[in-house]
C-alpha atoms as a PDB file:
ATOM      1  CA  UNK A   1     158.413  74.536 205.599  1.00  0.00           C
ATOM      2  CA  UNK A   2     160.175  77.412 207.146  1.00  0.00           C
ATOM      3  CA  UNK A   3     158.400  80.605 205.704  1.00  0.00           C
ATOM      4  CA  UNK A   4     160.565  83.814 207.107  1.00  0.00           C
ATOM      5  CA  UNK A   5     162.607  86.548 206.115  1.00  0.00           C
ATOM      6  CA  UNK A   6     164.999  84.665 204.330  1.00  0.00           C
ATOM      7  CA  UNK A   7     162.750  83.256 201.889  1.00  0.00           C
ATOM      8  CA  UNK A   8     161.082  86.510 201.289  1.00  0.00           C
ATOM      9  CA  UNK A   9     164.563  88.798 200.908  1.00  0.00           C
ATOM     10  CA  UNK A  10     165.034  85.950 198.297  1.00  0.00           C
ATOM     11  CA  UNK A  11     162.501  86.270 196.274  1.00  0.00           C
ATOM     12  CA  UNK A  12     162.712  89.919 196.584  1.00  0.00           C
ATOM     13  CA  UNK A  13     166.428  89.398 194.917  1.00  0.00           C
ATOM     14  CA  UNK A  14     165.276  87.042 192.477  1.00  0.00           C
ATOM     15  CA  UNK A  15     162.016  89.063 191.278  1.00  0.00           C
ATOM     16  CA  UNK A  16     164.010  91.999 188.974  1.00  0.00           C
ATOM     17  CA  UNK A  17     165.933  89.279 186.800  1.00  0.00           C
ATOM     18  CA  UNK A  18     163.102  88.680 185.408  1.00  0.00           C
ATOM     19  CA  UNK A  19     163.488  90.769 181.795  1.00  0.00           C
ATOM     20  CA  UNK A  20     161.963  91.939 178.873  1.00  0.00           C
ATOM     21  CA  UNK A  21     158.177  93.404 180.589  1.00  0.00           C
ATOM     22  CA  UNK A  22     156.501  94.094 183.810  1.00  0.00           C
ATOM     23  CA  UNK A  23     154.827  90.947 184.617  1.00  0.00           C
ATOM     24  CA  UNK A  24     152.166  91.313 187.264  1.00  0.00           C
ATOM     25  CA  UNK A  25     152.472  87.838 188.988  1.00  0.00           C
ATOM     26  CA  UNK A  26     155.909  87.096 189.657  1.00  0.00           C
ATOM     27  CA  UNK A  27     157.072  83.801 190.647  1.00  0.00           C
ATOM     28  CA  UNK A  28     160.281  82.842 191.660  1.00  0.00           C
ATOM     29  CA  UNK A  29     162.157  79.288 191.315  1.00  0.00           C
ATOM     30  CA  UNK A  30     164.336  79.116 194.612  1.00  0.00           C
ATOM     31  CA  UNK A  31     166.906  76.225 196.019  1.00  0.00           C
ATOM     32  CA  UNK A  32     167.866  74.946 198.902  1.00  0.00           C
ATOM     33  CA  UNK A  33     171.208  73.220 199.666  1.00  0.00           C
ATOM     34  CA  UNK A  34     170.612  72.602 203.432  1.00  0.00           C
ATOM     35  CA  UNK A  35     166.369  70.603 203.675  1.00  0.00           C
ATOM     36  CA  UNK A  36     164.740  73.655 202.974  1.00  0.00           C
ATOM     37  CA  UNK A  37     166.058  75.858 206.401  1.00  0.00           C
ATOM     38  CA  UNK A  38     167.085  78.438 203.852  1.00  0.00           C
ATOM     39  CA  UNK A  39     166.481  79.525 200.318  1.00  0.00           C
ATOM     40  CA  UNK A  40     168.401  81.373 197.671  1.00  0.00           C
ATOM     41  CA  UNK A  41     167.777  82.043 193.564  1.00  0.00           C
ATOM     42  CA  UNK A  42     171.439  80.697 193.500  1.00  0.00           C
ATOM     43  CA  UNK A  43     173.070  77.844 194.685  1.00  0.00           C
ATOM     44  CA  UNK A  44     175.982  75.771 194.406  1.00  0.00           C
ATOM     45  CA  UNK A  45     175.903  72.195 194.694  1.00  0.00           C
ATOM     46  CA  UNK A  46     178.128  69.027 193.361  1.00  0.00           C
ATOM     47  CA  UNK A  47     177.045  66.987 190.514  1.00  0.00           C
ATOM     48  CA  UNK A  48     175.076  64.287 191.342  1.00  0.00           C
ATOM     49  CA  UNK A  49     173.506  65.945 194.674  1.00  0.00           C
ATOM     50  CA  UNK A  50     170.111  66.210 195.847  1.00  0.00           C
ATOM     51  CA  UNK A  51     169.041  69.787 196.086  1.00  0.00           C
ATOM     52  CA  UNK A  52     165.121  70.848 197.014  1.00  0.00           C
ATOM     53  CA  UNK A  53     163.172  73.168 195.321  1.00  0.00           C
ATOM     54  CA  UNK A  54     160.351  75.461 195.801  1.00  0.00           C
ATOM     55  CA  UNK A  55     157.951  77.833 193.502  1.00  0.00           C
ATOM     56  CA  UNK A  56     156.880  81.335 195.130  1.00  0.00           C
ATOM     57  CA  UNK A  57     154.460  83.815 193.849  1.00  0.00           C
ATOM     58  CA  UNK A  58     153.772  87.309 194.590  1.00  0.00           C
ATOM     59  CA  UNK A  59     152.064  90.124 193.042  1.00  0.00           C
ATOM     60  CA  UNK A  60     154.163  92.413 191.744  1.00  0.00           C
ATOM     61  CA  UNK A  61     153.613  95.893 193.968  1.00  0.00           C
ATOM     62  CA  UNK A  62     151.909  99.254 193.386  1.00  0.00           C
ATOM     63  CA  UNK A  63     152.563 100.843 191.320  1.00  0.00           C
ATOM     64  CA  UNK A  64     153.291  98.405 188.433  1.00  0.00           C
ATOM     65  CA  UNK A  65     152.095  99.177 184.720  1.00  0.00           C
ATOM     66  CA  UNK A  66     151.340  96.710 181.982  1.00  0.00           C
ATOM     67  CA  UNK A  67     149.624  96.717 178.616  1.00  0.00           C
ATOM     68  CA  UNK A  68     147.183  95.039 179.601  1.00  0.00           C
ATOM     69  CA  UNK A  69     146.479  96.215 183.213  1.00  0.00           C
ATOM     70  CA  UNK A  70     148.727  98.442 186.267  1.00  0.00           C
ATOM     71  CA  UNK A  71     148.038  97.959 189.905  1.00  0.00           C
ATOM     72  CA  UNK A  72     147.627 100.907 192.115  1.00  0.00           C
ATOM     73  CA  UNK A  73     146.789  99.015 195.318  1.00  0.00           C
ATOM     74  CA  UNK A  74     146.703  95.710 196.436  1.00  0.00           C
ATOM     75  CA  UNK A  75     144.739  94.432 199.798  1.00  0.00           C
ATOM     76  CA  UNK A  76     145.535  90.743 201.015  1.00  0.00           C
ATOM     77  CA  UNK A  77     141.634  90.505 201.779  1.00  0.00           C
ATOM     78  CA  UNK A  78     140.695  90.584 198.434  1.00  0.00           C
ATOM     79  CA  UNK A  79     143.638  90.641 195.132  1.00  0.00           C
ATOM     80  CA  UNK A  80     145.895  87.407 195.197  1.00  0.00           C
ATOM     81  CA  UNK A  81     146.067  84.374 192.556  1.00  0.00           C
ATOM     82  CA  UNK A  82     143.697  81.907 192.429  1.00  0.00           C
ATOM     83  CA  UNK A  83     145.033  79.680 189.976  1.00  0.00           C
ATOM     84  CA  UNK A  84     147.949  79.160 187.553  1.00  0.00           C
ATOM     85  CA  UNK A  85     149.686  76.830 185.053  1.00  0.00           C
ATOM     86  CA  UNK A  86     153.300  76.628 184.238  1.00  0.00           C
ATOM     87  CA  UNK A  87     156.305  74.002 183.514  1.00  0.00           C
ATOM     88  CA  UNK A  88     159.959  73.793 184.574  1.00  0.00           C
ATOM     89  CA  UNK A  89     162.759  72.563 182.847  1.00  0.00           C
ATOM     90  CA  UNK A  90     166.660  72.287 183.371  1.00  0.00           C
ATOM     91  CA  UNK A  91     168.722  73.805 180.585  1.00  0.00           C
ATOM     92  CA  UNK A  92     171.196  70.947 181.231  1.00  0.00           C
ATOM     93  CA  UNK A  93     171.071  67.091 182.503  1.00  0.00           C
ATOM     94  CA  UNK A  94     169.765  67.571 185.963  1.00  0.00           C
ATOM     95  CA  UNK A  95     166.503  65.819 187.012  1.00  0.00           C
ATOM     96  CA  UNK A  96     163.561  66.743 188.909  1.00  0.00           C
ATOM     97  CA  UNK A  97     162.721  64.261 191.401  1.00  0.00           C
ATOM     98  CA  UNK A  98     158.434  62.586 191.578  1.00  0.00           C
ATOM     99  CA  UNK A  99     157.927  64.473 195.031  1.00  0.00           C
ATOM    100  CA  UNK A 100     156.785  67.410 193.661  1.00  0.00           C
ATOM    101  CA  UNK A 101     153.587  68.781 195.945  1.00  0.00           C
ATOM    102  CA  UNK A 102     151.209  71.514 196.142  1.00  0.00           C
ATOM    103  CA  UNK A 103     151.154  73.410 199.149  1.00  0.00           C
ATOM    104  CA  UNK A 104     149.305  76.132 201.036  1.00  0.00           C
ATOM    105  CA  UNK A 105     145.884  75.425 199.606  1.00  0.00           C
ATOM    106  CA  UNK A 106     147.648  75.728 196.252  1.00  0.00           C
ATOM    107  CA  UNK A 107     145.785  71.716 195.608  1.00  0.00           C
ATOM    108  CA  UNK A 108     142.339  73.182 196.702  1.00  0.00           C
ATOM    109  CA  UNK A 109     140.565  73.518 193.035  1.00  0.00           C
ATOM    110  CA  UNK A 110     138.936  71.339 190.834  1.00  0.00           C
ATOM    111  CA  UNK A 111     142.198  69.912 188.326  1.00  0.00           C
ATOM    112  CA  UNK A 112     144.997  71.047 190.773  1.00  0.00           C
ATOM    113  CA  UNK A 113     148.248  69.054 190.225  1.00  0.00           C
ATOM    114  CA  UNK A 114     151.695  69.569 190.840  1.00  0.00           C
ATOM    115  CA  UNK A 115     152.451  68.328 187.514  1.00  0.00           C
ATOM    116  CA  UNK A 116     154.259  65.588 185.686  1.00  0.00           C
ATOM    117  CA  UNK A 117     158.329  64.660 185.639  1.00  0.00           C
ATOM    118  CA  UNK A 118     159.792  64.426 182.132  1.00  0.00           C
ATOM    119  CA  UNK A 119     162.826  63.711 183.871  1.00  0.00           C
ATOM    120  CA  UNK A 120     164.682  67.148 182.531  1.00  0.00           C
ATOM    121  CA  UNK A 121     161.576  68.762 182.983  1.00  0.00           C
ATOM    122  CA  UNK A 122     158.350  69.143 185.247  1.00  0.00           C
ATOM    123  CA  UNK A 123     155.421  69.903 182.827  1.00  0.00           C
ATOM    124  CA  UNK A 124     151.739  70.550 182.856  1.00  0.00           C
ATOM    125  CA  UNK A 125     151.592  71.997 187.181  1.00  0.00           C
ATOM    126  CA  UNK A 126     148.379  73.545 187.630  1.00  0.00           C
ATOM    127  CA  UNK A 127     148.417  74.935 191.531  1.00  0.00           C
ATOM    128  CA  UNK A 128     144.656  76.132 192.079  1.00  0.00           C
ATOM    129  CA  UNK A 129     143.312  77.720 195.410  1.00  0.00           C
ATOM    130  CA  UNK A 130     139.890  77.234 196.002  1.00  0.00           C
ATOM    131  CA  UNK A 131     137.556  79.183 194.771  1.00  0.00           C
ATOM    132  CA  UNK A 132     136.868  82.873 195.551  1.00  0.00           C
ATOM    133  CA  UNK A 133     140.206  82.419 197.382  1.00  0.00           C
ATOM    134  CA  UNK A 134     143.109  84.620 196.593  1.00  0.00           C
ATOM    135  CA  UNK A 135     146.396  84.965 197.492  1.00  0.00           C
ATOM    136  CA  UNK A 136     150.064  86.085 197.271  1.00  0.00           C
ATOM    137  CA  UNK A 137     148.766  89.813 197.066  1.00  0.00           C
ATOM    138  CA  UNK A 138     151.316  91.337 199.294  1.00  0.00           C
ATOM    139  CA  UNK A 139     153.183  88.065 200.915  1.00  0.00           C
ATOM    140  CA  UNK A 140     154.829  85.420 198.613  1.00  0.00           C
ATOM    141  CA  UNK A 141     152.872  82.019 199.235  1.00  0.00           C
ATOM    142  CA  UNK A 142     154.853  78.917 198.185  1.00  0.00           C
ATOM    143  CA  UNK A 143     152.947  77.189 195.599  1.00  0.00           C
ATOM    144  CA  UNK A 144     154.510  73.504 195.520  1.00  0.00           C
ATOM    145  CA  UNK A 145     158.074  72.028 196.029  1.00  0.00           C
ATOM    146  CA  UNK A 146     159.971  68.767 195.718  1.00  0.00           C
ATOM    147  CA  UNK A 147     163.187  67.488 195.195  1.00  0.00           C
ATOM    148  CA  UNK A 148     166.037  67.772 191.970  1.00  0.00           C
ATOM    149  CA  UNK A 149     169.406  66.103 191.538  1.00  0.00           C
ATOM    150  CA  UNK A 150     171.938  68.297 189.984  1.00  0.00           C
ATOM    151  CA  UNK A 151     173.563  66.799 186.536  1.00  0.00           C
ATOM    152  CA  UNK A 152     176.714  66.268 185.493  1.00  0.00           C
ATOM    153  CA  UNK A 153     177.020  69.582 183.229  1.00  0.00           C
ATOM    154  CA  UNK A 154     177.037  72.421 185.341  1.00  0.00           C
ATOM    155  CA  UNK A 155     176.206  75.603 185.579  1.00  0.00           C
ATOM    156  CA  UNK A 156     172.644  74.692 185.331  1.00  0.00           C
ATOM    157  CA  UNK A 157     169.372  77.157 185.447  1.00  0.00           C
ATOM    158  CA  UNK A 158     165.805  76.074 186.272  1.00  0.00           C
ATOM    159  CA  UNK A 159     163.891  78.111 183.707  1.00  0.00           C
ATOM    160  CA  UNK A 160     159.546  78.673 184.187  1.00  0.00           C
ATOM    161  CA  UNK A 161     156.838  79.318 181.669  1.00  0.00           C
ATOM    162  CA  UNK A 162     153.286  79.791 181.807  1.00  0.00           C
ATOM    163  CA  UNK A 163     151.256  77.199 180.100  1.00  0.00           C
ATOM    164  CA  UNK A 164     149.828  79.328 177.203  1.00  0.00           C
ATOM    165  CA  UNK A 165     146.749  76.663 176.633  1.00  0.00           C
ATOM    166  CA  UNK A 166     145.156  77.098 180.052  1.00  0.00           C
ATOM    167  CA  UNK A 167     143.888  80.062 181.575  1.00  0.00           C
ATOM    168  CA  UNK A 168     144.119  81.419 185.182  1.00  0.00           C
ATOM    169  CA  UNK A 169     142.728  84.544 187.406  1.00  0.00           C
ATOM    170  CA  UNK A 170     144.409  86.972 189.467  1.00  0.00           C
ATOM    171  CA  UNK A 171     143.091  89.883 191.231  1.00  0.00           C
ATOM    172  CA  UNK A 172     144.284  93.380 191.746  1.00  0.00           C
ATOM    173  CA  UNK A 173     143.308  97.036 192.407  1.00  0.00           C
ATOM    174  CA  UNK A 174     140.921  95.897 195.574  1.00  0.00           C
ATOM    175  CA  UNK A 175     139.416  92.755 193.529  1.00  0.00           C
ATOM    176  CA  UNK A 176     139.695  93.387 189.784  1.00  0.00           C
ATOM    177  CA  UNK A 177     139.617  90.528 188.467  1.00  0.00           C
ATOM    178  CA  UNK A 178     142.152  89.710 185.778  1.00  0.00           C
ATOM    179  CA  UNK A 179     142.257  87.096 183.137  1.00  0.00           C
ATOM    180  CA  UNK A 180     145.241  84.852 182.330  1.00  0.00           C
ATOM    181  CA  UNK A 181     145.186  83.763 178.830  1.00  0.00           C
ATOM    182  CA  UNK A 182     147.100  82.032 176.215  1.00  0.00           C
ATOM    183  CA  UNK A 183     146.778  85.559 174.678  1.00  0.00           C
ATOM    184  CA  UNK A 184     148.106  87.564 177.142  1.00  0.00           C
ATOM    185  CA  UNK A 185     150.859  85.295 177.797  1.00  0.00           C
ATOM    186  CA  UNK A 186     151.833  85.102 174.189  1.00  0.00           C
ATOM    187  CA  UNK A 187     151.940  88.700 173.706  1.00  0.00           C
ATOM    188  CA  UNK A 188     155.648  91.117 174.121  1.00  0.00           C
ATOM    189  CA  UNK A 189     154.325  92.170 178.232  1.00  0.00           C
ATOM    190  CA  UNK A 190     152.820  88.944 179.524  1.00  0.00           C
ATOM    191  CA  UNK A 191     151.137  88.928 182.753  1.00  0.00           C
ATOM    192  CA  UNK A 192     153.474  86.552 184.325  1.00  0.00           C
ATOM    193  CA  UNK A 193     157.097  86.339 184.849  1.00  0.00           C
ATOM    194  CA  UNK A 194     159.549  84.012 186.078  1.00  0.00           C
ATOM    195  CA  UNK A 195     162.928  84.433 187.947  1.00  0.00           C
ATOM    196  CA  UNK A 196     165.216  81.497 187.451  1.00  0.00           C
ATOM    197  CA  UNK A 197     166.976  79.163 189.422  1.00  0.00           C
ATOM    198  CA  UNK A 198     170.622  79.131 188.859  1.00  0.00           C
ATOM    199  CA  UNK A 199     172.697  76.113 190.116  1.00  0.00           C
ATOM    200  CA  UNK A 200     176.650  76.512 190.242  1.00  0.00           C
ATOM    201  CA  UNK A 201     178.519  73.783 189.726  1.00  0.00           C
ATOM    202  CA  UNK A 202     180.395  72.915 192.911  1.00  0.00           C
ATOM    203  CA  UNK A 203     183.859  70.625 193.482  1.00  0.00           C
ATOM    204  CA  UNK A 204     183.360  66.674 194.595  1.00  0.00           C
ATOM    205  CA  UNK A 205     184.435  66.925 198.650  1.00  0.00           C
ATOM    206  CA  UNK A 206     187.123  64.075 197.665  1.00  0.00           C
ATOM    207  CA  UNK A 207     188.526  66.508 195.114  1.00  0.00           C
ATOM    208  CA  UNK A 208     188.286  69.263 197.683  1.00  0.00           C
ATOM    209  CA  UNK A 209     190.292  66.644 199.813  1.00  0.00           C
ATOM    210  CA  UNK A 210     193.302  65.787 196.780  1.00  0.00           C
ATOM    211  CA  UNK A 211     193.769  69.569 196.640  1.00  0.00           C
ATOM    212  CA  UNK A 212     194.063  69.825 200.365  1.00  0.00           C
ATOM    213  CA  UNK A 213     196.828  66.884 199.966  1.00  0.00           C
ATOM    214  CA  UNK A 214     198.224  68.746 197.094  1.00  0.00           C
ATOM    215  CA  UNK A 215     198.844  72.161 199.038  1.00  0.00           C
ATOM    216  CA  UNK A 216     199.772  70.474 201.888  1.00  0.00           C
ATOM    217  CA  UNK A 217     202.239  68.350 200.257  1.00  0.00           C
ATOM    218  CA  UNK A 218     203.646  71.235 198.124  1.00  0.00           C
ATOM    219  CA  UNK A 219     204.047  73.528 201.450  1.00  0.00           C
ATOM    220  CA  UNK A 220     205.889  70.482 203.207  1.00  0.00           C
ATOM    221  CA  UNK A 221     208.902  70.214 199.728  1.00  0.00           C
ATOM    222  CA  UNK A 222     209.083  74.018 200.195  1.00  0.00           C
ATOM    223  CA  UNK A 223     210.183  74.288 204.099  1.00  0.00           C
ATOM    224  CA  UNK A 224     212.073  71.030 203.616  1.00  0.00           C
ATOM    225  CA  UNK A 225     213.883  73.097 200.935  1.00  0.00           C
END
């Protein structure tokens, strides 16, 4: 899993689509169109084709306010997420594929999983460090990532949201610790926030190849004329 610049300039793009509040843990849903070498909050791809995806998260930088809580400061040695709970789901016919995996230390709690396939969906993850471990404070950490085929009615988007019923930490502010809760996430500024995936639908390559014929064709009738 290439972790560099690219993948953190994309989640940098991604983060301020995400609307409405000023969510504190920000996680991104990014694709990848060529095994993962780069990664992008939008991609194009043909129906039918094989895609990967990943799931970042990063706390959102000083100085960030929220009704429940702002952060001033952040150090990497102490503020992070330990633990989380969320689903995925496609808003049309594409399906996630049963590789989905925790990464990173993100499978290092008590109850971690990567969650379940539904197939238009991937329900009930639960990525969980280990505990008194924290991270994502200043550095997005990938949390899991696995495979999706793209369906036959495009655009698509890859919406997240926080599983209300289960209830997670964070820390901030040089280890404040910070309740998730059903509460909090149900309320009009939730603590976290989600940046979608978008997928653009793409042309088949053999109807890339008729048009080709077409224009080619067409330029030939006009010199001949």
């Amino acid at each position: 899993m290439k972790f560099n610049s690219i993948l953190i300039a994309a989640v940098v793009t991604a983060l301020p689509i995400v609307a409405n509040a000023s969510p504190l843990v920000n996680i991104s849903i990014l694709g990848s169109t060529d095994g993962g070498n780069t990664w992008s909050s939008s991609i194009s791809a043909p129906s039918g084709t094989t895609v990967k995806i990943e799931v970042v998260e990063v706390l959102a930088q000083p100085v960030t306010s929220n009704t429940h809580a702002t952060t001033t400061s952040l150090n990497p040695a102490t503020d992070g997420v330990n633990s989380l709970a969320y689903g995925l789901t496609d808003s049309t016919d594409g399906t996630f594929g049963g590789d989905f995996a925790l990464l990173n230390g993100w499978n290092g709690g008590s109850g971690a999983s990567a969650g379940t396939v539904g197939p238009h969906t991937l329900s009930a993850a639960r990525p969980i460090q280990a505990p008194g471990v924290f991270v994502g404070a200043v550095s997005p950490s990938v949390i899991e990532t696995g495979s999706f085929t793209v369906g036959d009615t495009g655009p698509e988007t890859v919406t997240g949201a926080y599983n209300n019923s289960v209830g997670s930490t964070f820390k901030i502010n040089g280890g404040s610790l910070k309740p998730i809760s059903g509460t909090t996430e149900a309320s009009a500024d939730p603590y976290v926030g989600f940046a979608p995936l978008a997928i653009n639908a793409a042309p088949e390559p053999t109807s890339m190849a008729v048009l080709g014929f077409g224009v080619a064709g067409l330029l030939a009738r006009r010199r001949r004329a």
